[in-house]
N, C-alpha and C. Protein backbone atom coordinates (compact mmCIF):
# COMPACT_ATOMS: atom_id res chain seq x y z
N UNK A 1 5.56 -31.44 -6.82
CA UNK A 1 4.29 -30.89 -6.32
C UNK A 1 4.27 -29.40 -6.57
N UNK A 2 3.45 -28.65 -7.25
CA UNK A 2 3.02 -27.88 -7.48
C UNK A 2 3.07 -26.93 -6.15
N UNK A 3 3.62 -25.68 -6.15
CA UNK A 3 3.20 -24.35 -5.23
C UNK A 3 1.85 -24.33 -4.98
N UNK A 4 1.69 -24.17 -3.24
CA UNK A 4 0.55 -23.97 -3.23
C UNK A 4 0.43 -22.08 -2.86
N UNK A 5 -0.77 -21.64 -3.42
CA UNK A 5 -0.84 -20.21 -2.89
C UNK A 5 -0.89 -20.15 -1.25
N UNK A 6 -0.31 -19.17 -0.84
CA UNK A 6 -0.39 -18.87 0.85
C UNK A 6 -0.52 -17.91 0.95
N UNK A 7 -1.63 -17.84 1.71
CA UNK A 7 -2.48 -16.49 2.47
C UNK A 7 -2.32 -16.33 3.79
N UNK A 8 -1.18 -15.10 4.38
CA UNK A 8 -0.60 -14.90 5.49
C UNK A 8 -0.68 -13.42 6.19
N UNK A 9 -1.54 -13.49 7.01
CA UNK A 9 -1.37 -12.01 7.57
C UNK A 9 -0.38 -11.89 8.31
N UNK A 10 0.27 -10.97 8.34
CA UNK A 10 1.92 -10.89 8.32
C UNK A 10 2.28 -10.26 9.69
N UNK A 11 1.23 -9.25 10.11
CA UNK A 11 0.80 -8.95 11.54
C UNK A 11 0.88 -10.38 12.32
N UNK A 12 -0.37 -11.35 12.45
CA UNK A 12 -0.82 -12.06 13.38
C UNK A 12 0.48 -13.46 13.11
N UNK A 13 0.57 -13.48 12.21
CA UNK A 13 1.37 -15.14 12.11
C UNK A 13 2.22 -14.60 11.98
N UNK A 14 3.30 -13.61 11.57
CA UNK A 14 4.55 -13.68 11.66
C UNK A 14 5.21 -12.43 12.72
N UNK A 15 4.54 -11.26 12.38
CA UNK A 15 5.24 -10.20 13.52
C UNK A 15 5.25 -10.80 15.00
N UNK A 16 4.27 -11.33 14.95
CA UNK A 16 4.05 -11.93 16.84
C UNK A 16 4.68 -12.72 17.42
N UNK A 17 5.52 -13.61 16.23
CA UNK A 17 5.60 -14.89 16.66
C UNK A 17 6.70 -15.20 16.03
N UNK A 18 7.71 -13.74 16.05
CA UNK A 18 8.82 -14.03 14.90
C UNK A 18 8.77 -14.88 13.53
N UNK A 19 10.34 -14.97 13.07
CA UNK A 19 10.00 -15.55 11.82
C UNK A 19 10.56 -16.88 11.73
N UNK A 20 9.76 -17.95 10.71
CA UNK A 20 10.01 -19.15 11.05
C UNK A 20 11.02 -19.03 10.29
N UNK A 21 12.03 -20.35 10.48
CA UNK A 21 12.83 -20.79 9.07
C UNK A 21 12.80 -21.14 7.83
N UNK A 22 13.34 -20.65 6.72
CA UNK A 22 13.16 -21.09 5.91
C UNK A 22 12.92 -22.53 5.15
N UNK A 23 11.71 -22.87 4.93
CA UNK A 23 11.45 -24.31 4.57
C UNK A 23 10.16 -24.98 5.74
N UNK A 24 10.61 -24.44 6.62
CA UNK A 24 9.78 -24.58 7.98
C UNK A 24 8.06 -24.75 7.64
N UNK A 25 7.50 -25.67 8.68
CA UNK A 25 6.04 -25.19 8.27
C UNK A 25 5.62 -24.11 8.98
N UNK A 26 4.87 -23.13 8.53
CA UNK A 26 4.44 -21.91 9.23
C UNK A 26 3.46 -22.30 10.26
N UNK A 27 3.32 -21.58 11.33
CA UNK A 27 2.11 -21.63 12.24
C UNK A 27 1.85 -20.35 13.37
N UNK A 28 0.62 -20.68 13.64
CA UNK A 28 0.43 -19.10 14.56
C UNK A 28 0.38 -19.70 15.59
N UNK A 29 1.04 -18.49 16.35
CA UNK A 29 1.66 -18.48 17.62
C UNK A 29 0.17 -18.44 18.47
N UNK A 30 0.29 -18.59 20.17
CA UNK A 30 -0.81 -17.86 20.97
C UNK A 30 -0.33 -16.31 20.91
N UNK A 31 -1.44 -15.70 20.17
CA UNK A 31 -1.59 -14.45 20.87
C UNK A 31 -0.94 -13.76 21.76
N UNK A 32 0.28 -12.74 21.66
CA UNK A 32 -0.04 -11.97 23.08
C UNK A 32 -0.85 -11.25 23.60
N UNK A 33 -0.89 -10.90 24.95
CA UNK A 33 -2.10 -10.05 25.31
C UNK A 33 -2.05 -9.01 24.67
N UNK A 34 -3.46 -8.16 24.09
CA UNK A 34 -3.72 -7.85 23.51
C UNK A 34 -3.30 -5.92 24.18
N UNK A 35 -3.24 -5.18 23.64
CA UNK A 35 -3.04 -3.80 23.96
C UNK A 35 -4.67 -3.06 24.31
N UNK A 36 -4.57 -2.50 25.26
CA UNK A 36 -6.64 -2.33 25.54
C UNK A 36 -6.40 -1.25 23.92
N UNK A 37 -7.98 -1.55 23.79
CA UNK A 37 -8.10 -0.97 22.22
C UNK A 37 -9.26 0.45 22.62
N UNK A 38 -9.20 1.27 21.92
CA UNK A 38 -9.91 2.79 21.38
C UNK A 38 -11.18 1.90 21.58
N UNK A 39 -12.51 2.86 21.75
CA UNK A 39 -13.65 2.75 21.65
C UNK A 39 -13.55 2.51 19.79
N UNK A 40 -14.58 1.73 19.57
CA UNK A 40 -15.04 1.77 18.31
C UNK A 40 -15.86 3.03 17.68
N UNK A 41 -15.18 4.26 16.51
CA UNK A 41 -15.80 4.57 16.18
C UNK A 41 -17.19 4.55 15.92
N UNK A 42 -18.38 5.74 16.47
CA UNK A 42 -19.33 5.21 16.35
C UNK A 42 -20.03 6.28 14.79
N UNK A 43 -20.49 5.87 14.21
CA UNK A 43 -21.52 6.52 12.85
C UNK A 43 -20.87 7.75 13.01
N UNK A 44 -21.01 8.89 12.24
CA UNK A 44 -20.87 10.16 12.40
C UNK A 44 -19.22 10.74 12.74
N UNK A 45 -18.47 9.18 13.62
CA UNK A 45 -17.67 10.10 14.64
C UNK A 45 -16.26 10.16 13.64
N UNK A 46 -15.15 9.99 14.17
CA UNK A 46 -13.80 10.40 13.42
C UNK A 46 -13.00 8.84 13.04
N UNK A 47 -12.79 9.03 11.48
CA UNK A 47 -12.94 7.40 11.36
C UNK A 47 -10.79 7.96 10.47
N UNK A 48 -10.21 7.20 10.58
CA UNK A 48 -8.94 6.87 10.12
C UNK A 48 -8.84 7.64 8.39
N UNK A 49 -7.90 8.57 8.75
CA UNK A 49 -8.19 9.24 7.23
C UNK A 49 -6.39 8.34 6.40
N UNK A 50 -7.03 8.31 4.67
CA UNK A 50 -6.39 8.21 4.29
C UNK A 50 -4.93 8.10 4.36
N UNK A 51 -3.51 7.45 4.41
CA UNK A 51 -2.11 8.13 4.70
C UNK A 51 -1.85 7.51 6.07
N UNK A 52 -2.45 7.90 6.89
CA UNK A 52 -2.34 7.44 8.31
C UNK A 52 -2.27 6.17 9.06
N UNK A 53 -0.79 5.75 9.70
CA UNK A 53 -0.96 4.44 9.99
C UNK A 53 -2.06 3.76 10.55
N UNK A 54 -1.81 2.41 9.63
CA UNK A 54 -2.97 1.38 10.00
C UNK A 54 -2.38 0.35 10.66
N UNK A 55 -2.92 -0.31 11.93
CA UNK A 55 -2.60 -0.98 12.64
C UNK A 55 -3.94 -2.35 12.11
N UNK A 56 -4.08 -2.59 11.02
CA UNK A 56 -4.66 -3.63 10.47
C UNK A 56 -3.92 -4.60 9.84
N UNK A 57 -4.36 -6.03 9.95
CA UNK A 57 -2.90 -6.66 9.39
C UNK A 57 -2.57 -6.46 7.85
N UNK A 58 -1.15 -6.73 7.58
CA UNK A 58 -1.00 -6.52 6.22
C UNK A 58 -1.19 -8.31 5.58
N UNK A 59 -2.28 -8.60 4.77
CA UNK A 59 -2.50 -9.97 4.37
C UNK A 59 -1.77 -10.57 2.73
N UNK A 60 -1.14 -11.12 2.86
CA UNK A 60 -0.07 -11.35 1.56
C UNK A 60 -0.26 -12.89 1.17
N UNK A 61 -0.54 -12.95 -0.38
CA UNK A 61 -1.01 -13.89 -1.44
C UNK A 61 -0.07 -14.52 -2.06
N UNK A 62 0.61 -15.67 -2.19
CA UNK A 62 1.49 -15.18 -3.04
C UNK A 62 1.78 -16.95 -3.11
N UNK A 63 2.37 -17.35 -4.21
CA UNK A 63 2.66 -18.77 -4.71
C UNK A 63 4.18 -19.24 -4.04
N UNK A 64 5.10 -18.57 -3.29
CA UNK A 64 5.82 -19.07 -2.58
C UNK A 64 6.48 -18.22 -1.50
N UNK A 65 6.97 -18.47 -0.37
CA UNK A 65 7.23 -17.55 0.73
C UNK A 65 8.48 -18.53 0.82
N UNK A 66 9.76 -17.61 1.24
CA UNK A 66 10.89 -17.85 1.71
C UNK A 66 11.36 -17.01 3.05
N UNK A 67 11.52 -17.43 4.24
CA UNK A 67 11.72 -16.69 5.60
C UNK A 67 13.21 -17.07 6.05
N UNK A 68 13.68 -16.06 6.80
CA UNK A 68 14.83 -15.84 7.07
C UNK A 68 14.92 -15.25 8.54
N UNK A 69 14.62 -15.98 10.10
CA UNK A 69 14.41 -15.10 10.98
C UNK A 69 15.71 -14.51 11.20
N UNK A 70 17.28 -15.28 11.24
CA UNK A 70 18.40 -14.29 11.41
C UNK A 70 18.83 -12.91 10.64
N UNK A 71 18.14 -12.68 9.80
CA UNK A 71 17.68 -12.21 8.20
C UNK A 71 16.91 -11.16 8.95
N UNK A 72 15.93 -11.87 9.30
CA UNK A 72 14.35 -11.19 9.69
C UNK A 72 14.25 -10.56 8.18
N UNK A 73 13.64 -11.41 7.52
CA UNK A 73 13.69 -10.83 5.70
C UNK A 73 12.31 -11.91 5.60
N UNK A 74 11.56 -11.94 4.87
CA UNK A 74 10.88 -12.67 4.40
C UNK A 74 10.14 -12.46 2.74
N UNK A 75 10.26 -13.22 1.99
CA UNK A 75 10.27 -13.05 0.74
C UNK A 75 9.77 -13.82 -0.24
N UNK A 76 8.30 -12.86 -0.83
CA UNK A 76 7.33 -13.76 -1.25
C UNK A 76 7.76 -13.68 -2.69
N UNK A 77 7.36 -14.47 -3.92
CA UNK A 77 7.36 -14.49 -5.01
C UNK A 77 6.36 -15.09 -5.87
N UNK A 78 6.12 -15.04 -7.07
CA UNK A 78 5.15 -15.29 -7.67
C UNK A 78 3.42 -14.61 -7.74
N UNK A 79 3.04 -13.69 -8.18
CA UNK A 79 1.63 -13.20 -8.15
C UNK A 79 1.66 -12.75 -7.00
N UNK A 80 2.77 -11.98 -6.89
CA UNK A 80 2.05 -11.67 -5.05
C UNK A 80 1.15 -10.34 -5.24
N UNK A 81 -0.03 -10.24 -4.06
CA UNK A 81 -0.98 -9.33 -3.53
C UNK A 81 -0.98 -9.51 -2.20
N UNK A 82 -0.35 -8.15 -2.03
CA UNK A 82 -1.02 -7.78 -0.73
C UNK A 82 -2.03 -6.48 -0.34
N UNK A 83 -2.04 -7.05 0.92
CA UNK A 83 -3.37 -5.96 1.13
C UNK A 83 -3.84 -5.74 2.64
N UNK A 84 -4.18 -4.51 2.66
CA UNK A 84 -4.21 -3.51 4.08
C UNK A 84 -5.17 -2.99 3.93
N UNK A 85 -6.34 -2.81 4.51
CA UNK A 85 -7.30 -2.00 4.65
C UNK A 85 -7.74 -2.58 3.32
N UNK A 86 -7.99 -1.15 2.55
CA UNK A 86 -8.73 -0.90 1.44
C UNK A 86 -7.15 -0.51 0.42
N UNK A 87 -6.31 -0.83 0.74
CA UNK A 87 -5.22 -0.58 -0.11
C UNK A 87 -4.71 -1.68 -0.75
N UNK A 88 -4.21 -2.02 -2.21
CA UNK A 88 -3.48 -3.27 -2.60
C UNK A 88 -2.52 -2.95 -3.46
N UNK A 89 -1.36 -4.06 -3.39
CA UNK A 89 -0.22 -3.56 -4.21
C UNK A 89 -0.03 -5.01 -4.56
N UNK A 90 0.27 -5.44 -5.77
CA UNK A 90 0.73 -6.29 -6.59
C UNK A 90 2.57 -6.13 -7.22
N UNK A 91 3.33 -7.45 -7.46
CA UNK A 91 4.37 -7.51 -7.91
C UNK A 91 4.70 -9.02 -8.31
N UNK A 92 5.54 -8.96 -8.76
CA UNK A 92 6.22 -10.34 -9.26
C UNK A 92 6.76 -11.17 -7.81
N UNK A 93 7.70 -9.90 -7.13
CA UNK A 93 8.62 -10.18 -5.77
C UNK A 93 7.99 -9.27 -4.75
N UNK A 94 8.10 -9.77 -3.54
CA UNK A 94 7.96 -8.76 -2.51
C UNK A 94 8.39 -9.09 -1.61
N UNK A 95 9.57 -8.47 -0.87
CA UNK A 95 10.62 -8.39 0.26
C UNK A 95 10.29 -7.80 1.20
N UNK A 96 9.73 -8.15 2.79
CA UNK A 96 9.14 -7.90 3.67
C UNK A 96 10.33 -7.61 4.78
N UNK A 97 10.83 -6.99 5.35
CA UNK A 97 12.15 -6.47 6.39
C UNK A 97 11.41 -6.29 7.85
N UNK A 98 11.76 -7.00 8.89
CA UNK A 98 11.27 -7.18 9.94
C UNK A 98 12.37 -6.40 11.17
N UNK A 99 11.81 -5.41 12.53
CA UNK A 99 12.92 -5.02 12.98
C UNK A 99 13.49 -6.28 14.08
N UNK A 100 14.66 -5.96 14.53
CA UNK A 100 15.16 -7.17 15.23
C UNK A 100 14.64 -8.20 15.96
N UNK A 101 13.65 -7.48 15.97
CA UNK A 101 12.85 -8.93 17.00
C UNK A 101 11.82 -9.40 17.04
N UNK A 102 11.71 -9.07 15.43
CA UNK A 102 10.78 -9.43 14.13
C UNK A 102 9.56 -9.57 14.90
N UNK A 103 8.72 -8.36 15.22
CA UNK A 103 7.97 -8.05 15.89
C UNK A 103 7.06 -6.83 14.97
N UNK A 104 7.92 -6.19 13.89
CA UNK A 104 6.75 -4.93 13.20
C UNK A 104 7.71 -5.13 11.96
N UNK A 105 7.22 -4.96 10.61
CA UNK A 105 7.08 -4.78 9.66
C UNK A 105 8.12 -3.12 9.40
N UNK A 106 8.86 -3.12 8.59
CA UNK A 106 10.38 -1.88 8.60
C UNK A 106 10.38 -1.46 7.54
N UNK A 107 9.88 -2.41 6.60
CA UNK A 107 9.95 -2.00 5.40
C UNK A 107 9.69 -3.28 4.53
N UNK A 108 9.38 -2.57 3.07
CA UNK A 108 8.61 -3.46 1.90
C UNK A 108 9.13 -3.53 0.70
N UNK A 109 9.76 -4.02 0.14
CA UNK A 109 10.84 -3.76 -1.79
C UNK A 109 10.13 -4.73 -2.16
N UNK A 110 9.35 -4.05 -3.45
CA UNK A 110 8.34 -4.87 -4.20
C UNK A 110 8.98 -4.63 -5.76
N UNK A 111 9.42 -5.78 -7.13
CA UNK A 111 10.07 -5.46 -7.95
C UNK A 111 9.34 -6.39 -8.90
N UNK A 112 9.13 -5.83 -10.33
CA UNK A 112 8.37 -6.57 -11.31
C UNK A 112 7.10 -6.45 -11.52
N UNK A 113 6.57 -5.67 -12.49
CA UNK A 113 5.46 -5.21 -12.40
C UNK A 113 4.33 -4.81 -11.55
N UNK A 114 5.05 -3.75 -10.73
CA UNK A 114 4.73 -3.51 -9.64
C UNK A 114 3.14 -2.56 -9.72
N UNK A 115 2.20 -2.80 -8.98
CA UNK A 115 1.18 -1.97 -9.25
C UNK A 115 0.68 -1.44 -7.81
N UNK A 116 -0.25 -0.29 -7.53
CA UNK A 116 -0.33 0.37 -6.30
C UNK A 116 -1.15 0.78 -6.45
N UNK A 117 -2.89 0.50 -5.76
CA UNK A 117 -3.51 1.29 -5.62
C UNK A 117 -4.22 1.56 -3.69
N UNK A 118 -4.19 3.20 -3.54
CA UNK A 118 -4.67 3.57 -2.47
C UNK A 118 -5.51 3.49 -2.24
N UNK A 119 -6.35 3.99 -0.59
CA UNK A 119 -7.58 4.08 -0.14
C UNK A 119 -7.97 4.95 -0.68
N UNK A 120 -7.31 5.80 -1.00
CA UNK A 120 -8.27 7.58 -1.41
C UNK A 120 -8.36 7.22 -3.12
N UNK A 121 -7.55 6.05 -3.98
CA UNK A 121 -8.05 6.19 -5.48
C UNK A 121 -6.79 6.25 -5.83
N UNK A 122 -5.81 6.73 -5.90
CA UNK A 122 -4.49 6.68 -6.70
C UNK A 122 -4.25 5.54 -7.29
N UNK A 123 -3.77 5.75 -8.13
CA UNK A 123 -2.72 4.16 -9.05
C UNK A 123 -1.63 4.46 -9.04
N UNK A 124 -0.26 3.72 -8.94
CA UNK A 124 0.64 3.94 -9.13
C UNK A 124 1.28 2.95 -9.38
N UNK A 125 2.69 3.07 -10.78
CA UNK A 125 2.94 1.82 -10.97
C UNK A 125 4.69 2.02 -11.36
N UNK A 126 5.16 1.13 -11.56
CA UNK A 126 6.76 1.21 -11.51
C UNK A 126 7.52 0.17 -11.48
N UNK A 127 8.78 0.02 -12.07
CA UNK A 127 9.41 -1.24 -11.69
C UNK A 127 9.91 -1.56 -10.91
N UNK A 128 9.99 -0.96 -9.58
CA UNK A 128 10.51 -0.82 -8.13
C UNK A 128 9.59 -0.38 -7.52
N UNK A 129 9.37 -0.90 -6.18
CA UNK A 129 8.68 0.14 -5.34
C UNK A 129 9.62 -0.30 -3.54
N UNK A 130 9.53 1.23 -2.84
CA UNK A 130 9.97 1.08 -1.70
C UNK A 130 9.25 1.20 -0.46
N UNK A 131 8.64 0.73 0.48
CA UNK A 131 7.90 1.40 1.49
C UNK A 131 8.14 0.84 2.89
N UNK A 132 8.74 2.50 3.56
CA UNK A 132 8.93 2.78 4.92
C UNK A 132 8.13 3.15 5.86
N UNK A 133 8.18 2.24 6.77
CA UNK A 133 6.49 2.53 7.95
C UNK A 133 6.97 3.86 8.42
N UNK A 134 7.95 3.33 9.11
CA UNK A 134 8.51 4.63 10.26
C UNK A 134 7.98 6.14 9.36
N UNK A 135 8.27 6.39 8.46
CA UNK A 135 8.45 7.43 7.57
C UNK A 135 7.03 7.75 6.82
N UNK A 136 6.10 6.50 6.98
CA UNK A 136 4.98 6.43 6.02
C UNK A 136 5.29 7.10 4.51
N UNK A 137 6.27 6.54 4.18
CA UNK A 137 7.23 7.31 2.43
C UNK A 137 7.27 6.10 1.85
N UNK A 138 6.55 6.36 0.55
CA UNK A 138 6.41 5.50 -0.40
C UNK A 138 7.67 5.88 -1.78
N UNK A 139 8.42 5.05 -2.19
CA UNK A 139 9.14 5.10 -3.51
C UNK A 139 8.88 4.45 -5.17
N UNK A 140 8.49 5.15 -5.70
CA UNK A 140 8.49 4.01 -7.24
C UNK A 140 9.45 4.80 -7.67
N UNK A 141 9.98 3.60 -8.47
CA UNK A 141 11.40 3.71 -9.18
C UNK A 141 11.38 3.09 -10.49
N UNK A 142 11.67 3.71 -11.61
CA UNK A 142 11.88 3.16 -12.73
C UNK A 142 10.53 3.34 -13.59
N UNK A 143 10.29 4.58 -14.44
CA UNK A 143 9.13 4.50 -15.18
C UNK A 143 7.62 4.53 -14.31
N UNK A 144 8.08 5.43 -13.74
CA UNK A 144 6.99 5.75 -12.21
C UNK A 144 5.90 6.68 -12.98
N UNK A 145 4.93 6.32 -12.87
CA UNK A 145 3.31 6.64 -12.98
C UNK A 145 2.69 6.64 -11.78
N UNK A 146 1.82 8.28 -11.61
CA UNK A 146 1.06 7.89 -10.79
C UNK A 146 -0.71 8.72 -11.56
N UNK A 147 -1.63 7.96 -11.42
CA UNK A 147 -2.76 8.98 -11.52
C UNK A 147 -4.27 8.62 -10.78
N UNK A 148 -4.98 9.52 -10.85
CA UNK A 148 -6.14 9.80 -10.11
C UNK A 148 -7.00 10.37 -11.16
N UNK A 149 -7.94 9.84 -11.35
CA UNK A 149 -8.82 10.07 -11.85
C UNK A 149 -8.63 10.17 -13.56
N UNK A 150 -8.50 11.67 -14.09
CA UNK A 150 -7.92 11.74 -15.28
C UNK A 150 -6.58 12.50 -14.98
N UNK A 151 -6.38 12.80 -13.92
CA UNK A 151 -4.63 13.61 -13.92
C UNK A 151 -4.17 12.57 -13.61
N UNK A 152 -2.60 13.20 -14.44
CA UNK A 152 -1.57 11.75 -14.64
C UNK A 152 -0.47 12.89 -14.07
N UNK A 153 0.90 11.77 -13.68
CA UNK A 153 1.92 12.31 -13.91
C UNK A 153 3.01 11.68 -13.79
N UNK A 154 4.54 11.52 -14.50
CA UNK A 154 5.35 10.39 -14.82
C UNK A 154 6.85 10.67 -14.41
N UNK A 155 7.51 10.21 -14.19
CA UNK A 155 8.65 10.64 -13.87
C UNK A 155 9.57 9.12 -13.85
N UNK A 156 11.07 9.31 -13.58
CA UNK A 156 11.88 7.73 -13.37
C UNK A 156 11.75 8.05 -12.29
N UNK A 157 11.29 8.71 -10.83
CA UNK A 157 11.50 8.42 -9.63
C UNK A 157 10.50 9.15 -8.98
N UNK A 158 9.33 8.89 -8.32
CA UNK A 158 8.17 9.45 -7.49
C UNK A 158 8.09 9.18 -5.91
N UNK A 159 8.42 9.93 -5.18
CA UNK A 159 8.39 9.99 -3.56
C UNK A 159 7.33 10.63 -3.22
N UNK A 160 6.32 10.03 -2.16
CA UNK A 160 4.95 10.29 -1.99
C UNK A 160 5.01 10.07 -0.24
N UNK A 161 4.88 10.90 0.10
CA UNK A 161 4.99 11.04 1.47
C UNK A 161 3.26 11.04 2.36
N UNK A 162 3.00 9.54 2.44
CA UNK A 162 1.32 9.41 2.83
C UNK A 162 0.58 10.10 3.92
N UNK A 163 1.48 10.03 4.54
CA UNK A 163 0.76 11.48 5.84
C UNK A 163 0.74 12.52 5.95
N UNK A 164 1.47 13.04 4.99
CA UNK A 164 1.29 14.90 4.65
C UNK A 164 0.79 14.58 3.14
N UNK A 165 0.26 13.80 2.87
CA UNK A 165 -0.49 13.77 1.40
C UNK A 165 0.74 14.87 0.57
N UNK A 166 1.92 14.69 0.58
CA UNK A 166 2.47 15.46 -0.25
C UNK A 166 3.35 14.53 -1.31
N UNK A 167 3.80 15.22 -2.31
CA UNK A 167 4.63 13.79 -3.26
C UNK A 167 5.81 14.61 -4.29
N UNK A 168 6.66 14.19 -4.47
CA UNK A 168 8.22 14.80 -5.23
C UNK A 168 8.43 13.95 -6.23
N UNK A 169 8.07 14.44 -7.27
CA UNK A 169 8.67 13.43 -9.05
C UNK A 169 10.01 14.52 -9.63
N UNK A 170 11.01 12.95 -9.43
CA UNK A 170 12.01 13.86 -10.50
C UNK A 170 12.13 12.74 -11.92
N UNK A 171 12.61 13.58 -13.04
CA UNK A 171 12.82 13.09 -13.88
C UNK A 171 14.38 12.50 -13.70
N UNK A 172 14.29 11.84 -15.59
CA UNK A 172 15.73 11.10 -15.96
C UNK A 172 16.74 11.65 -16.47
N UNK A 173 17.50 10.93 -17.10
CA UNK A 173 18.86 11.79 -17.39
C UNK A 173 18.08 11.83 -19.60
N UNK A 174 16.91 10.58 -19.95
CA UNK A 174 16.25 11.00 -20.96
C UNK A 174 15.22 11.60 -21.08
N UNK A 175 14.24 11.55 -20.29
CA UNK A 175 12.87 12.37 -20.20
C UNK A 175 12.47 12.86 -19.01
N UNK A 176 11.94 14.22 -18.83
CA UNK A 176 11.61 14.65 -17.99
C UNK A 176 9.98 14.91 -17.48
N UNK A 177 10.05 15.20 -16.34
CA UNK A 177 9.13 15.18 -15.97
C UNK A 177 7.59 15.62 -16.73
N UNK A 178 7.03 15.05 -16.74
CA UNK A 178 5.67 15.17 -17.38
C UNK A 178 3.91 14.98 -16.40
N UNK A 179 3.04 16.36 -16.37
CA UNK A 179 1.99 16.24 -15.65
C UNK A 179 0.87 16.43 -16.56
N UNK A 180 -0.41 16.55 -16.30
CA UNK A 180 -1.54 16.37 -16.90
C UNK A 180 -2.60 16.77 -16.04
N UNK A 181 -2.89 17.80 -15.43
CA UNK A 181 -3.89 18.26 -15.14
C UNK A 181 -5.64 18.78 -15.83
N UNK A 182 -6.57 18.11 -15.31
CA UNK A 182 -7.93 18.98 -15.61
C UNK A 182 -8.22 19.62 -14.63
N UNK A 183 -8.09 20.89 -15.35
CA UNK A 183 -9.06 21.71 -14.00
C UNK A 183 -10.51 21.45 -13.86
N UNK A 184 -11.45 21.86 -12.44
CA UNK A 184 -12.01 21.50 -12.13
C UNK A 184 -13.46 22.46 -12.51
N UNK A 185 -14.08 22.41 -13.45
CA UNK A 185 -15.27 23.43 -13.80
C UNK A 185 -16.19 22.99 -13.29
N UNK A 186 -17.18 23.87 -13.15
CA UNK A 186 -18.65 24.10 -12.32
C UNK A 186 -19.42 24.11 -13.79
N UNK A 187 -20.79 23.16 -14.03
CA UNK A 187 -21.48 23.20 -15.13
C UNK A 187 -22.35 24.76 -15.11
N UNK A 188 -22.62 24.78 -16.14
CA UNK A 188 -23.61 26.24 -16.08
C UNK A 188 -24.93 25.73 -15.84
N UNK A 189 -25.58 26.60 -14.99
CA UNK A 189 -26.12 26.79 -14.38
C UNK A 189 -27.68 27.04 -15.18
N UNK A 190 -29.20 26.62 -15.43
CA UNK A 190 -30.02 27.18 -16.41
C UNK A 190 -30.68 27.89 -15.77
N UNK A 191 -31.15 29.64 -15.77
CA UNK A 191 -32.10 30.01 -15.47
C UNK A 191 -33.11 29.97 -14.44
N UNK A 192 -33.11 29.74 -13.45
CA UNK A 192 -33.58 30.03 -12.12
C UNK A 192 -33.61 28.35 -11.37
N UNK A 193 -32.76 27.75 -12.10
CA UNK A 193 -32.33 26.59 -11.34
C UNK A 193 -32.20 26.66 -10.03
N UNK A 194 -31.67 25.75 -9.56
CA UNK A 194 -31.23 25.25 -7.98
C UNK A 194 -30.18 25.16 -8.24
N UNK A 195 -29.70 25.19 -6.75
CA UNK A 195 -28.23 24.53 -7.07
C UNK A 195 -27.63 23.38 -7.44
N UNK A 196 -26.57 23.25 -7.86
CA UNK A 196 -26.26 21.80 -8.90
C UNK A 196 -26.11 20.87 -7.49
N UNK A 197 -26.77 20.02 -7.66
CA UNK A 197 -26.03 18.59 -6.67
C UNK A 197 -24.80 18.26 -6.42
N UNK A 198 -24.63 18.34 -5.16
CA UNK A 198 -22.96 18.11 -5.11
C UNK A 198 -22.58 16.45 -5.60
N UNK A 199 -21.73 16.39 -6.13
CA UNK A 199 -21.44 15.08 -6.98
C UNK A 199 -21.03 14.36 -5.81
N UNK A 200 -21.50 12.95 -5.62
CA UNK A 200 -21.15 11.48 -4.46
C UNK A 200 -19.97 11.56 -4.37
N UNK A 201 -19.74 11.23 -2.82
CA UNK A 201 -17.66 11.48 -2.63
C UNK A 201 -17.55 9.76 -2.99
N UNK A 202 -16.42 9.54 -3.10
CA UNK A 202 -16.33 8.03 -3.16
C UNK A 202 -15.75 7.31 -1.98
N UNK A 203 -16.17 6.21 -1.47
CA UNK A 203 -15.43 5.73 -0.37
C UNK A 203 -14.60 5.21 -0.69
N UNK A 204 -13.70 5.14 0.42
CA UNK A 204 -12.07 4.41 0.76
C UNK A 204 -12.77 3.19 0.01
N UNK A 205 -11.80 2.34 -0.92
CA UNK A 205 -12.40 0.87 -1.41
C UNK A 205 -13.00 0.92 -2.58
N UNK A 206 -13.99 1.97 -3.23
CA UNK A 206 -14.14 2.31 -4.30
C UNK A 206 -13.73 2.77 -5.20
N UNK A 207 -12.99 2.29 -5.95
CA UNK A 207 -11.96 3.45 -7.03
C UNK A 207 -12.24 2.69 -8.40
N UNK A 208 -13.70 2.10 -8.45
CA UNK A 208 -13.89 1.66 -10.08
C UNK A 208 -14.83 2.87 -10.72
């Protein structure tokens, strides 16, 4: 019998409700009570910027899941996608690390054509990737690309630190580091014009 794809938010069916055994049929737990929640942002007001933990579930695609609760490891393979918010990352493998009482998500090792794109627009791609909640620190490893828009920049090892929007590329022991910047020009202006229209920001989710 053929793999079937499984679509698992990793929050609700597995952090809550620990992890099943391997082979096991999966199922969701009851609910615990719920934590009282924030007013709902309203229009106008202060909405979750980029980088900043998301307490949304992380939902994962993938043609086979292997769980390990003594482990607390769980480990998808085949086409996997997952996805958070407005963020998705693709790989061949993806290794999910649960803390002891497989209750929150610790960490993520994604390997095999690994691809990454953010809420704010980044791509990033590599044959490794590492990601630590606690730390909100992202790793690509191995032929690490990252770019935005038309700036690029490449390195064998890129550390991107999502909540100080800051990021560290080192090169290899064969090629080194390489960037690609456009600077940012203002069109000229004709003769008793107006001012130029400020160009549409793009939303979180839009990055075509």
């Amino acid at each position: 019998m053929s793999p079937q794809r499984l679509a698992i938010a990793v929050a609700a069916a597995l952090c809550l409700g620990g992890v099943a055994d391997a082979g096991a049929q999966s199922r969701t737990p009851a609910p615990k009570p719920a934590a009282p929640r924030a007013p709902e942002a309203k229009p106008g007001g202060t909405e979750r910027k980029p980088g900043q933990r998301s307490n949304s579930p992380i939902v994962i695609d993938a043609d086979r899941m292997d769980a390990s609760k003594k482990e607390g490891l769980i480990v998808f393979t085949g086409n996997v996608v997952a996805k958070q918010d407005n963020s998705v990352q693709t790989a061949d493998r993806m290794e999910v690390y649960l803390d002891d009482k497989g209750e929150r998500v610790l960490r993520i090792v994604s390997t095999g054509n690994v691809k990454i794109v953010t809420e704010d627009c980044r791509t990033g791609t590599a044959r490794r990737a590492e990601y630590y909640d606690d730390e909100q620190r992202l790793l690509l490893l191995g032929d690490a690309k990252v770019w935005q828009d038309e700036n690029v920049v490449t390195g064998e090892e890129i550390e991107i630190l999502l909540a100080e929007d800051r990021s560290t590329v080192k090169g290899g022991s064969r090629e080194r580091v390489k960037s690609v910047f456009y600077p940012k020009r203002e069109e000229a202006k004709p003769d008793g014009a107006g001012s130029t229209p400020k160009k549409e920001e793009r939303r979180p989710g839009s990055c075509s």
